[in-house]
Structure formats: structure tokens, C-alpha cells
PDB file of N, CA and C in Angstrom:
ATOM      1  N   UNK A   1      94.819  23.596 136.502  1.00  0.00           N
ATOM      2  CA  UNK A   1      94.672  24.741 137.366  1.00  0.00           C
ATOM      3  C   UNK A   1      95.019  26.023 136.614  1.00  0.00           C
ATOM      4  N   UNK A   2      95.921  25.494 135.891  1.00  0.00           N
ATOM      5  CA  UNK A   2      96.554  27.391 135.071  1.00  0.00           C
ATOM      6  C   UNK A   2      95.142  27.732 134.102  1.00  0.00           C
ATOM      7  N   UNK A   3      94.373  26.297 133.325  1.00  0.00           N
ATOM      8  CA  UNK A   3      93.647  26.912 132.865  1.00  0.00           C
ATOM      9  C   UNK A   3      92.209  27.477 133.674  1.00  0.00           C
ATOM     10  N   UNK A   4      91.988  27.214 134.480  1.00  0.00           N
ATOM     11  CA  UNK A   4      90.984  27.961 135.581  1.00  0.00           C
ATOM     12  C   UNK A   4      91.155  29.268 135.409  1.00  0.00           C
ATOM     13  N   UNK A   5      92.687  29.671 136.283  1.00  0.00           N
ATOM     14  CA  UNK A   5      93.111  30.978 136.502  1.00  0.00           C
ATOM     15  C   UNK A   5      92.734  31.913 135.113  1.00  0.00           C
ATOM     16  N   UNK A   6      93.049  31.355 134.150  1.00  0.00           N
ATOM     17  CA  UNK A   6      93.263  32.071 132.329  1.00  0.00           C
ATOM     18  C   UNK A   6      91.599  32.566 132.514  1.00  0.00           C
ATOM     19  N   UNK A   7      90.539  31.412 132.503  1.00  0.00           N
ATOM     20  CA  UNK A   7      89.430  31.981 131.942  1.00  0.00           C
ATOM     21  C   UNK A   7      89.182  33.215 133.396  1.00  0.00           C
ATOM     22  N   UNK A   8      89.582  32.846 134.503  1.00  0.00           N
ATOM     23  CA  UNK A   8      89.029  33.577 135.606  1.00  0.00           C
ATOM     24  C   UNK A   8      89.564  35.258 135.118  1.00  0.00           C
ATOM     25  N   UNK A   9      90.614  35.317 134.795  1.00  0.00           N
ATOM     26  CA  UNK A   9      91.288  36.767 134.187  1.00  0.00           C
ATOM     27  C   UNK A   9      90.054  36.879 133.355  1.00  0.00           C
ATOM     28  N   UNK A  10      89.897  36.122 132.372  1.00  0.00           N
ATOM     29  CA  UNK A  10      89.262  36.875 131.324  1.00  0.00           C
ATOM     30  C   UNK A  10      88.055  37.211 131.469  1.00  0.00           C
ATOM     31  N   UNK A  11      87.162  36.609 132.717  1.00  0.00           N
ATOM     32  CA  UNK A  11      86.078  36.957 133.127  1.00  0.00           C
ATOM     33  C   UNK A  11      85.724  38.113 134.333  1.00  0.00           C
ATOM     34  N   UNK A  12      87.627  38.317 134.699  1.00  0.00           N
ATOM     35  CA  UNK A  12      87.267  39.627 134.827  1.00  0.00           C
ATOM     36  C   UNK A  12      87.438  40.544 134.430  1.00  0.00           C
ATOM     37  N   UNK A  13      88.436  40.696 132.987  1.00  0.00           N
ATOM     38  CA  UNK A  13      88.116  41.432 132.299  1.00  0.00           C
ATOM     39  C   UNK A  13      87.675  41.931 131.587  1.00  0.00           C
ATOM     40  N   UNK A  14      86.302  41.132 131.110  1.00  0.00           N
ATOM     41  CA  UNK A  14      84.769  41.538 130.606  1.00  0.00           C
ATOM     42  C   UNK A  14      84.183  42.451 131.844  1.00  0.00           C
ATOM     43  N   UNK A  15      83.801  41.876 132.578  1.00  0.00           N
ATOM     44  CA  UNK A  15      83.487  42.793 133.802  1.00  0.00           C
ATOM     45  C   UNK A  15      84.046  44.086 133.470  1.00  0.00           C
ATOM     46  N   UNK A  16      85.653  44.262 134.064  1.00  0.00           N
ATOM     47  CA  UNK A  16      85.794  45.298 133.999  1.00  0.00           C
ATOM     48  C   UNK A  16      85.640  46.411 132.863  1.00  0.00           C
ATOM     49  N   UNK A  17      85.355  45.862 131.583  1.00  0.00           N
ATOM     50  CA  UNK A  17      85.389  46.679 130.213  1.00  0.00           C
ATOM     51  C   UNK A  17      83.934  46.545 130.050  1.00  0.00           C
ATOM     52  N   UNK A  18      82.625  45.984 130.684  1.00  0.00           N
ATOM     53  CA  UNK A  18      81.217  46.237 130.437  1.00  0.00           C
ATOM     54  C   UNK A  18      80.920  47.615 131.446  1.00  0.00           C
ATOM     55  N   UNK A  19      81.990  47.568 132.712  1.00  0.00           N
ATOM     56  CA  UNK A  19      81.652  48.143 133.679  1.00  0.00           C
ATOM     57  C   UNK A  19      82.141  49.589 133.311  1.00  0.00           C
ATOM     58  N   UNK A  20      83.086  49.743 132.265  1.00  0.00           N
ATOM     59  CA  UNK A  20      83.233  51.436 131.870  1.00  0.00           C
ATOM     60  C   UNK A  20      82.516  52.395 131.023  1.00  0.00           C
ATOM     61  N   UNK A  21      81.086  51.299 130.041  1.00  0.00           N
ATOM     62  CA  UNK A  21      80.401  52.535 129.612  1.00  0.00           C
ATOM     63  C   UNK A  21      78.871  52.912 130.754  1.00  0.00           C
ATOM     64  N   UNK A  22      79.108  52.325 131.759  1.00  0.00           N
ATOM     65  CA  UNK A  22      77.973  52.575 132.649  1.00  0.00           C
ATOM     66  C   UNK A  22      78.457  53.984 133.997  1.00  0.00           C
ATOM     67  N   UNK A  23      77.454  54.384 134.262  1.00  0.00           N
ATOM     68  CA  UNK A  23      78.016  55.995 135.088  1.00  0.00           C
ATOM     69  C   UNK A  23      77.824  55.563 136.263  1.00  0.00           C
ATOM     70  N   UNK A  24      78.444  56.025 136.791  1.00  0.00           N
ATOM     71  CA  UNK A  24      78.411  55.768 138.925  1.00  0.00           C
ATOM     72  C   UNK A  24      78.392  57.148 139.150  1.00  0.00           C
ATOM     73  N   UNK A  25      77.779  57.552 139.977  1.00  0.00           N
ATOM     74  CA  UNK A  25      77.732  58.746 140.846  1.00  0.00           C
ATOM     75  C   UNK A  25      79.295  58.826 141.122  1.00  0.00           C
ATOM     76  N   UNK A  26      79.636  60.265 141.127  1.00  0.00           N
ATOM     77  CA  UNK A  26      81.739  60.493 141.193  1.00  0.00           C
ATOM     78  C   UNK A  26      82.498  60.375 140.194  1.00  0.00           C
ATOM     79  N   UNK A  27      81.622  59.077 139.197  1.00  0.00           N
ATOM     80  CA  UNK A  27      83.169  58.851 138.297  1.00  0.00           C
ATOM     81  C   UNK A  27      83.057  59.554 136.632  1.00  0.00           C
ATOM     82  N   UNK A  28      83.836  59.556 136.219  1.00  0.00           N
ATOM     83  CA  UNK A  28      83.908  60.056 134.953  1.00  0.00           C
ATOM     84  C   UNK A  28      82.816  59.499 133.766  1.00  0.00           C
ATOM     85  N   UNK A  29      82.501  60.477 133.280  1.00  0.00           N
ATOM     86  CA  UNK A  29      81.726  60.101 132.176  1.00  0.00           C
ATOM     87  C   UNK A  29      81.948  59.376 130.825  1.00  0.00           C
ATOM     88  N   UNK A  30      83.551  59.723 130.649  1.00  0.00           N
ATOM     89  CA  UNK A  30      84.111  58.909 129.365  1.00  0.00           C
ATOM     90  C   UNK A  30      84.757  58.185 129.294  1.00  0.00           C
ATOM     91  N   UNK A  31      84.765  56.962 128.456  1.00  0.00           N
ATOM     92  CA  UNK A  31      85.309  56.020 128.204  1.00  0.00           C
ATOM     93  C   UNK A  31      86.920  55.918 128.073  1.00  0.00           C
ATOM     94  N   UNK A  32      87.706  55.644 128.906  1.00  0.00           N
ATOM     95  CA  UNK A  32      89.196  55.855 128.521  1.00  0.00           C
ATOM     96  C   UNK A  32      89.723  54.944 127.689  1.00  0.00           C
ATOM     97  N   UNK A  33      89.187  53.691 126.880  1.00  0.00           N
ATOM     98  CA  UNK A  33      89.444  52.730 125.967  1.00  0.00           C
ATOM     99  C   UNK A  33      89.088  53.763 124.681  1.00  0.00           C
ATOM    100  N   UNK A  34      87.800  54.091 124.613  1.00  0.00           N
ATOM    101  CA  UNK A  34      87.442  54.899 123.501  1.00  0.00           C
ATOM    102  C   UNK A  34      88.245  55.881 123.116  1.00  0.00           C
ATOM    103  N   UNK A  35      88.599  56.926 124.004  1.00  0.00           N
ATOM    104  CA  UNK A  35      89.385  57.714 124.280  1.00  0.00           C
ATOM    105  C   UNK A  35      90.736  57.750 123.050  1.00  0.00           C
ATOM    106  N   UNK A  36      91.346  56.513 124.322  1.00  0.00           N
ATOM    107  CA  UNK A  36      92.643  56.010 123.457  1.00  0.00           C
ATOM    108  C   UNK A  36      92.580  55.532 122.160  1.00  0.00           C
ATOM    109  N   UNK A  37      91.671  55.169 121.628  1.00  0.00           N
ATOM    110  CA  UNK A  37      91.337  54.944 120.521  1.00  0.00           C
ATOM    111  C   UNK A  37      91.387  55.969 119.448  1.00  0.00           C
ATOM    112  N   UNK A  38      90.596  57.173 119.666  1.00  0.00           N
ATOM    113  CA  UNK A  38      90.100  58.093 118.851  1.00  0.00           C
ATOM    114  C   UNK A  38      91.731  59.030 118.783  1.00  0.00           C
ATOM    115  N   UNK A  39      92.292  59.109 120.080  1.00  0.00           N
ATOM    116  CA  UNK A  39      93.621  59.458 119.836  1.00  0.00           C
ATOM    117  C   UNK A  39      94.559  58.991 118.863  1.00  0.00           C
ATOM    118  N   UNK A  40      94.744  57.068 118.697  1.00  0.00           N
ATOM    119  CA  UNK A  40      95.517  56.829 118.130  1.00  0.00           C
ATOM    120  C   UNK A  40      94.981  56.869 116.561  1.00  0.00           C
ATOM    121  N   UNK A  41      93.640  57.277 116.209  1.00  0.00           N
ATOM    122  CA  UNK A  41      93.002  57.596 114.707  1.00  0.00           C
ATOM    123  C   UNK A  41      93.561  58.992 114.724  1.00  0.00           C
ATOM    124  N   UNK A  42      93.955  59.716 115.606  1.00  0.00           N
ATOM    125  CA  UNK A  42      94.889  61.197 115.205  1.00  0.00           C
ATOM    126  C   UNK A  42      95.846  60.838 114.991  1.00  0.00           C
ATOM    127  N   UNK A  43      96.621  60.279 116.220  1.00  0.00           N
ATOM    128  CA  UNK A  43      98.739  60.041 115.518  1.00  0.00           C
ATOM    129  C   UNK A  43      99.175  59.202 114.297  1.00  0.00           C
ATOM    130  N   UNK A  44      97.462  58.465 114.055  1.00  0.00           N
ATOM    131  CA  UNK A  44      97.764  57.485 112.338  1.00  0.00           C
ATOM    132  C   UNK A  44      97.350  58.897 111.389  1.00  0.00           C
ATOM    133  N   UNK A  45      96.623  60.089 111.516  1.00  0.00           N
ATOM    134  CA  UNK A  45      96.297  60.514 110.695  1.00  0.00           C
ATOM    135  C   UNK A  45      98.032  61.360 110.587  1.00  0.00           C
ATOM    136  N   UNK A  46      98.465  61.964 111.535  1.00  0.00           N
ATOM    137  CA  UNK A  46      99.656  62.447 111.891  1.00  0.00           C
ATOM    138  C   UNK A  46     100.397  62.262 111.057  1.00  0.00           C
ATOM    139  N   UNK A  47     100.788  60.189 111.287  1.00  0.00           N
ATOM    140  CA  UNK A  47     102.034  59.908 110.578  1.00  0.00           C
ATOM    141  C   UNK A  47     101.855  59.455 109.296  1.00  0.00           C
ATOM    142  N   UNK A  48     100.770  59.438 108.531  1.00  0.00           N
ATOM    143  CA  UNK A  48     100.723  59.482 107.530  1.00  0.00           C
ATOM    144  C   UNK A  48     100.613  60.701 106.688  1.00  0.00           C
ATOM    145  N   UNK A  49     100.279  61.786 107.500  1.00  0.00           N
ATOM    146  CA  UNK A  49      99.714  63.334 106.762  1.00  0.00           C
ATOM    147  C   UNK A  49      98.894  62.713 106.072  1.00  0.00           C
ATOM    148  N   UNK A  50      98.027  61.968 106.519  1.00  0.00           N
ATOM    149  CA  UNK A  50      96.708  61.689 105.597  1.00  0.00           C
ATOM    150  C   UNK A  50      95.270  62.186 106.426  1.00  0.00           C
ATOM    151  N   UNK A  51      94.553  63.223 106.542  1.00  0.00           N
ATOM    152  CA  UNK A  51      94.803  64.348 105.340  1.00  0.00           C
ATOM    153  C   UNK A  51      95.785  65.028 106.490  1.00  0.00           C
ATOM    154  N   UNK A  52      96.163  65.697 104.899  1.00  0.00           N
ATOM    155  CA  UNK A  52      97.514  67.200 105.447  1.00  0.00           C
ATOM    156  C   UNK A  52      97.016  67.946 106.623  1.00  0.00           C
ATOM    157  N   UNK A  53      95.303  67.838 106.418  1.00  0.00           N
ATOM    158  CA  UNK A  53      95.343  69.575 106.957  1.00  0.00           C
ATOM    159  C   UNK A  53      94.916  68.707 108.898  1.00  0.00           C
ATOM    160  N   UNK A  54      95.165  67.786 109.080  1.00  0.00           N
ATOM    161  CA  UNK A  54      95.318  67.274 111.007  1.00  0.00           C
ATOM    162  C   UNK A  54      96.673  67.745 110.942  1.00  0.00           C
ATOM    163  N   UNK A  55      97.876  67.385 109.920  1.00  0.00           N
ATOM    164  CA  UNK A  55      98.994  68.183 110.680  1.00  0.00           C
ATOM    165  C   UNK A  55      99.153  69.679 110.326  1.00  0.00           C
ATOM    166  N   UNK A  56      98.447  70.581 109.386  1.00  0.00           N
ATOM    167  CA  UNK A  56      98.066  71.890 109.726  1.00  0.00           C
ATOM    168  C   UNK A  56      97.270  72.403 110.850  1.00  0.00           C
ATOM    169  N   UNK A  57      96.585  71.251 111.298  1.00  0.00           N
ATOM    170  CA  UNK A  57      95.603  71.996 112.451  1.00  0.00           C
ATOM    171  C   UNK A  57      96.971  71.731 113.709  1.00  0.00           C
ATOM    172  N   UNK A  58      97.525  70.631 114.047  1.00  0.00           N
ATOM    173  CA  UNK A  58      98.697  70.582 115.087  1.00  0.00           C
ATOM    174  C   UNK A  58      99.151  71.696 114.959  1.00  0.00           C
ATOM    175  N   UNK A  59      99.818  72.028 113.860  1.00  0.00           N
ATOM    176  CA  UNK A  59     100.771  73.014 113.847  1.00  0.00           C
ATOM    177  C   UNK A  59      99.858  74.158 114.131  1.00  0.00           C
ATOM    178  N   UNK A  60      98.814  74.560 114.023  1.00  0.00           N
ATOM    179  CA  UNK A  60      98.325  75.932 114.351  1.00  0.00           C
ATOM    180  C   UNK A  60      98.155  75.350 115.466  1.00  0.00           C
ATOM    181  N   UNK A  61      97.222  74.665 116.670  1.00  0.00           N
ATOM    182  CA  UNK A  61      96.794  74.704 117.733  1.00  0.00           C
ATOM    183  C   UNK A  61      98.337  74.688 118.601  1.00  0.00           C
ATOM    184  N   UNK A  62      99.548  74.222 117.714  1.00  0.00           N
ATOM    185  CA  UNK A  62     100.652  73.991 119.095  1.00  0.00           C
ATOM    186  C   UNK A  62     101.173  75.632 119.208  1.00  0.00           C
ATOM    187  N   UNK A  63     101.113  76.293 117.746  1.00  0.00           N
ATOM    188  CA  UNK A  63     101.253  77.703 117.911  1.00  0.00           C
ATOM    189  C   UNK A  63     100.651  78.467 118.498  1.00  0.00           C
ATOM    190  N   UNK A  64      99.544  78.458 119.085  1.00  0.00           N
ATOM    191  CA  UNK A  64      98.130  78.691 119.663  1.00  0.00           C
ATOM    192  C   UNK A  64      98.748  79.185 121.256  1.00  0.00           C
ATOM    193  N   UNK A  65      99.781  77.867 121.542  1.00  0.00           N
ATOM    194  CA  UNK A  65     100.284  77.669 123.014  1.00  0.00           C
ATOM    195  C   UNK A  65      98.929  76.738 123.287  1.00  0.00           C
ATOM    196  N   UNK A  66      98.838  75.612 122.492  1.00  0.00           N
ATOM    197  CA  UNK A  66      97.682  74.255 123.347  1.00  0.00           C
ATOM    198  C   UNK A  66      99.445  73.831 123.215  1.00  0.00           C
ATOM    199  N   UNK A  67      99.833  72.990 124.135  1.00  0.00           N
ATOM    200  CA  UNK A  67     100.176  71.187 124.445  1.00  0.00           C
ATOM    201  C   UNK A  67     100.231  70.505 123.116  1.00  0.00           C
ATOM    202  N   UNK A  68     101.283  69.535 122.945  1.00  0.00           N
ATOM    203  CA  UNK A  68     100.860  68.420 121.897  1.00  0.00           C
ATOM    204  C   UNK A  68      99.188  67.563 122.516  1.00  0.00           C
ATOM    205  N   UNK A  69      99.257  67.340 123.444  1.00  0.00           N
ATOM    206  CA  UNK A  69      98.398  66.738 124.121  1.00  0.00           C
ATOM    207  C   UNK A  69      97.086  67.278 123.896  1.00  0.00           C
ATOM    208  N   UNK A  70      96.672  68.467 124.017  1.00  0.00           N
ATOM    209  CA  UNK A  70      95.737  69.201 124.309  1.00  0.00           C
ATOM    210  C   UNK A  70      95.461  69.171 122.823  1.00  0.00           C
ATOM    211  N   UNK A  71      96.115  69.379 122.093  1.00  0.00           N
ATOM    212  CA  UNK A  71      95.814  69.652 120.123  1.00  0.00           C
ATOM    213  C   UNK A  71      95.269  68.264 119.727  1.00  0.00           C
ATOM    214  N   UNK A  72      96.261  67.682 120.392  1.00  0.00           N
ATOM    215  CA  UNK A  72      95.753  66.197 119.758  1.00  0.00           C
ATOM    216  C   UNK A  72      94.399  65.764 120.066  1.00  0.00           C
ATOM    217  N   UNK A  73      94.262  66.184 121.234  1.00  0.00           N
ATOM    218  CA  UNK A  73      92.596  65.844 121.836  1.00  0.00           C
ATOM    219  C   UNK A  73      91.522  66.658 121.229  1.00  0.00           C
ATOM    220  N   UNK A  74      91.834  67.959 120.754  1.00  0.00           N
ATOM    221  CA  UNK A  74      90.970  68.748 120.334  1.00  0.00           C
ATOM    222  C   UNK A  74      90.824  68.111 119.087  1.00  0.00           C
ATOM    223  N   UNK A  75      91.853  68.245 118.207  1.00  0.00           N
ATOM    224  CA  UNK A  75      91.720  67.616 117.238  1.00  0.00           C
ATOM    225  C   UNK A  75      90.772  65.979 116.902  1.00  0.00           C
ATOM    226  N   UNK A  76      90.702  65.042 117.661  1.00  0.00           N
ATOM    227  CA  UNK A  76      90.122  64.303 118.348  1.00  0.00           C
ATOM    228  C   UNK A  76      88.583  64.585 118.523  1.00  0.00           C
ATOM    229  N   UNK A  77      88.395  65.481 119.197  1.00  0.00           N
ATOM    230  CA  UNK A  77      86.878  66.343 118.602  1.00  0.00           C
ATOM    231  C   UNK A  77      86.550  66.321 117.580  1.00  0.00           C
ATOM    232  N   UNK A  78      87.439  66.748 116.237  1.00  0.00           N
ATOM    233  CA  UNK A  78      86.906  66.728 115.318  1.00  0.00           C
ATOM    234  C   UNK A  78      86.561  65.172 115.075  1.00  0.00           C
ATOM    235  N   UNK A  79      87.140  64.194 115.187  1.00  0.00           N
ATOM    236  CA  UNK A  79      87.153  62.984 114.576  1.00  0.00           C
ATOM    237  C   UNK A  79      85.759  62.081 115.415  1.00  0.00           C
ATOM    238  N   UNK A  80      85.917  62.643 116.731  1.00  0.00           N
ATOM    239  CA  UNK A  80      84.228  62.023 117.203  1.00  0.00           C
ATOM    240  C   UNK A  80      82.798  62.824 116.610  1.00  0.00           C
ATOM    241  N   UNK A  81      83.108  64.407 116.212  1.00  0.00           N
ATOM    242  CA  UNK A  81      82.226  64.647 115.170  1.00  0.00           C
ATOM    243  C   UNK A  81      81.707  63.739 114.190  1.00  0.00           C
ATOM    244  N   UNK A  82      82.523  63.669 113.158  1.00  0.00           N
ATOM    245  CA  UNK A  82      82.601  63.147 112.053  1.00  0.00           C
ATOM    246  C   UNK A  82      82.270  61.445 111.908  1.00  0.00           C
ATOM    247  N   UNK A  83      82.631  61.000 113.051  1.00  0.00           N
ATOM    248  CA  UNK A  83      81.845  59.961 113.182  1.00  0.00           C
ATOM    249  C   UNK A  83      80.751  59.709 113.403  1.00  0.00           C
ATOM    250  N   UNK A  84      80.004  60.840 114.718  1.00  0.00           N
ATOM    251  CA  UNK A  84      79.232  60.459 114.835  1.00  0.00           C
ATOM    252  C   UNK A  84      78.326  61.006 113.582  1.00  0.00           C
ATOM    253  N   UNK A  85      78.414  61.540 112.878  1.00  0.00           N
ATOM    254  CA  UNK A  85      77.345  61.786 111.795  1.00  0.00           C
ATOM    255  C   UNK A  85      77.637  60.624 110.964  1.00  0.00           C
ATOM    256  N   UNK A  86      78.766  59.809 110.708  1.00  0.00           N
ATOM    257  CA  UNK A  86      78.576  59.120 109.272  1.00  0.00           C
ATOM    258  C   UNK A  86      77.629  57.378 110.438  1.00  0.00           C
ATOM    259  N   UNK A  87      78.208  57.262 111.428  1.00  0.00           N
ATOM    260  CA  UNK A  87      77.238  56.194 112.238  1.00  0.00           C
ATOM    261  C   UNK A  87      75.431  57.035 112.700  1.00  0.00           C
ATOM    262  N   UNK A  88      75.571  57.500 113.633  1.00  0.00           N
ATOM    263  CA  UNK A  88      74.299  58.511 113.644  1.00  0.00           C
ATOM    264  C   UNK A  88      73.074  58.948 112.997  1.00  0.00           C
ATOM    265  N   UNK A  89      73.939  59.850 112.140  1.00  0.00           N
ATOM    266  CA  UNK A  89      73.183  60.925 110.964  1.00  0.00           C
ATOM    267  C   UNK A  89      73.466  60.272 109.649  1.00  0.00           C
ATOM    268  N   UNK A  90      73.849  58.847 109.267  1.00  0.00           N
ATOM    269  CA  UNK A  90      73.736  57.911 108.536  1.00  0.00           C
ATOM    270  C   UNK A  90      74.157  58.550 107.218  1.00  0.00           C
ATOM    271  N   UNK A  91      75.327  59.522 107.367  1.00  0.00           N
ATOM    272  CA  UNK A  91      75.900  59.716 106.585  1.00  0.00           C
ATOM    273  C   UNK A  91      77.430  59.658 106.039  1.00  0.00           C
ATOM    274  N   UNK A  92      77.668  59.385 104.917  1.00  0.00           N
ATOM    275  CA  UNK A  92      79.036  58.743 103.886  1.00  0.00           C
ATOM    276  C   UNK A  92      80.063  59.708 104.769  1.00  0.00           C
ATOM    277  N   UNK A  93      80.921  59.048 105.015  1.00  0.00           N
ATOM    278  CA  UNK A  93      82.352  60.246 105.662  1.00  0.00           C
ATOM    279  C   UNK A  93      82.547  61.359 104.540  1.00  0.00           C
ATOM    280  N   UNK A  94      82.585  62.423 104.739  1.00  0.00           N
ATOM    281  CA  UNK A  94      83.029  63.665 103.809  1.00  0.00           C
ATOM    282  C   UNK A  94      84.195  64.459 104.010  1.00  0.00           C
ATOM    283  N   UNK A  95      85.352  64.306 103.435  1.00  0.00           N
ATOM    284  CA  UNK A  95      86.606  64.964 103.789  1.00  0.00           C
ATOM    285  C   UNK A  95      86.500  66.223 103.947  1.00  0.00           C
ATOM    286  N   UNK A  96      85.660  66.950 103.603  1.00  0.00           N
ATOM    287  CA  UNK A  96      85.507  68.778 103.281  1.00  0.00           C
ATOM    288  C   UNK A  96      84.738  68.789 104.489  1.00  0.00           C
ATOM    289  N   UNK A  97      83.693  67.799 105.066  1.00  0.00           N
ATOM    290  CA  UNK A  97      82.823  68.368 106.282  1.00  0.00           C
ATOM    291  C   UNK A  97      84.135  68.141 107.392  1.00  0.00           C
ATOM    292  N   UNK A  98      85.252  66.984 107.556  1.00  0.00           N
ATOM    293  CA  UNK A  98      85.833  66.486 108.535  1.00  0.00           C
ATOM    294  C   UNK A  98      87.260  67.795 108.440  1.00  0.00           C
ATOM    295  N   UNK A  99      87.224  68.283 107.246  1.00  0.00           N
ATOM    296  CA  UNK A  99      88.268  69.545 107.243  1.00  0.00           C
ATOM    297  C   UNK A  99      87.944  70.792 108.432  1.00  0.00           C
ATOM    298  N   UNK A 100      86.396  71.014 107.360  1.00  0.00           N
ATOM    299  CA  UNK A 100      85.704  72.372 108.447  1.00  0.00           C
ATOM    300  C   UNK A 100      85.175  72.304 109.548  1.00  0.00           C
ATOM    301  N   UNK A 101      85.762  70.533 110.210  1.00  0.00           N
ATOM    302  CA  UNK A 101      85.298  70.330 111.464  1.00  0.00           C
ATOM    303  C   UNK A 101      86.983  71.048 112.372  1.00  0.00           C
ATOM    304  N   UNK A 102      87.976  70.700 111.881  1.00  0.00           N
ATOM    305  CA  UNK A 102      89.782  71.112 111.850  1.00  0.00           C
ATOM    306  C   UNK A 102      89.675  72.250 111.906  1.00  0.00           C
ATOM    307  N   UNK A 103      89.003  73.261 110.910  1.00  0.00           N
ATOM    308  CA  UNK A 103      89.434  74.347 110.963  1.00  0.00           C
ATOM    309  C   UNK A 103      88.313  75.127 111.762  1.00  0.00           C
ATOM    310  N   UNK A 104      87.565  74.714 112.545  1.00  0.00           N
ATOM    311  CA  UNK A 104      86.656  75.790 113.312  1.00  0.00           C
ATOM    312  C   UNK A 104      87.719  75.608 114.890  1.00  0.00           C
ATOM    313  N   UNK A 105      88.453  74.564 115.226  1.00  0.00           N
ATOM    314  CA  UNK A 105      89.151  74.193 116.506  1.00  0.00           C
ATOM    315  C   UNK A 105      89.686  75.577 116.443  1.00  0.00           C
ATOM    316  N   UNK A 106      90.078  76.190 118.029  1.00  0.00           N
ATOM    317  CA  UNK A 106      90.610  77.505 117.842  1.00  0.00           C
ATOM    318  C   UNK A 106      91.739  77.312 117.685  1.00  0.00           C
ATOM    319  N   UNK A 107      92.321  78.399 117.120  1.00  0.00           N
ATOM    320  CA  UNK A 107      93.869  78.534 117.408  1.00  0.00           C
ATOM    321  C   UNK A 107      94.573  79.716 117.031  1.00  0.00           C
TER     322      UNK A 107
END
């Protein structure tokens, strides 16, 4: 019986994770798995200072008066840029394009 229950979880949690890149009338358009994702590719870029200039862009956007939150997400922008051109636009990641994607964020 416990193993019933196990696969029954896990079949609904396919469901529920096929059911978040599809749109319903009301609900949000973005993915909050993705989301969290692209965030935690900022706080690894963070705690490594790899590159320097995500924690130069923090530090200008928190001076700015954005939120840690709000910087981090913007910042985050840059990083769904940059992806989507090297998946997309079928091009090699470029540290200098993913910089002057950092430094156009306002602040």
C-alpha cells in the first residue's frame, strides 16, 4: 500500500510541474521553478564573485534604492538574456556580451 501512495505523489507531481508552463486565463505567465532557478545562477554567481562585475551590478542597483530582491531579479534579466541567445540565437556564451547585458540594468 505505501508503495501505491509513493507512485500516486509522484504522478501528481508531474501533473502539477507539466501544468506550470501552460497559461490559464488569470494566472501568471511565469514559471516559478524557472524563476527560482535563474535566481539561484545569481546568488552562485554572488558567492563566488564569479564574474566580479554581478557583485558590482548588486552593489550599484542596491545603491540605486532597488531591494536585494529586486537587484537580484533584475540582475536575473541579464542572465535569461544571455541564455537565451547562446540556446536561441545559437550562440557560444560571451562574458563581455553577459557584462553589457549588467551594465545597461539601471542604477
Amino acid at each position: 500500500m505505501g508503495k501505491r501512495k509513493k507512485s500516486h505523489q509522484r504522478r501528481k507531481l508531474s501533473g502539477e510541474t507539466r501544468g506550470v508552463s501552460q497559461e490559464y486565463p488569470g494566472e501568471p505567465t511565469t514559471n516559478p521553478y524557472l524563476k527560482e532557478a535563474i535566481l539561484e545562477v545569481v546568488e552562485n554567481q554572488l558567492r563566488d564573485n564569479d564574474p566580479p562585475e554581478t557583485r558590482q551590478t548588486l552593489e550599484r542597483l542596491l545603491a540605486a534604492g532597488y531591494s536585494r530582491r529586486q537587484a537580484v531579479e533584475m540582475i536575473g534579466s541579464a542572465v535569461v538574456e544571455e541564455i537565451w541567445m547562446v540556446l536561441h540565437e545559437r550562440k557560444p556564451f560571451d562574458p563581455v556580451r553577459y557584462r553589457a547585458l549588467l551594465e545597461k540594468l539601471e542604477g
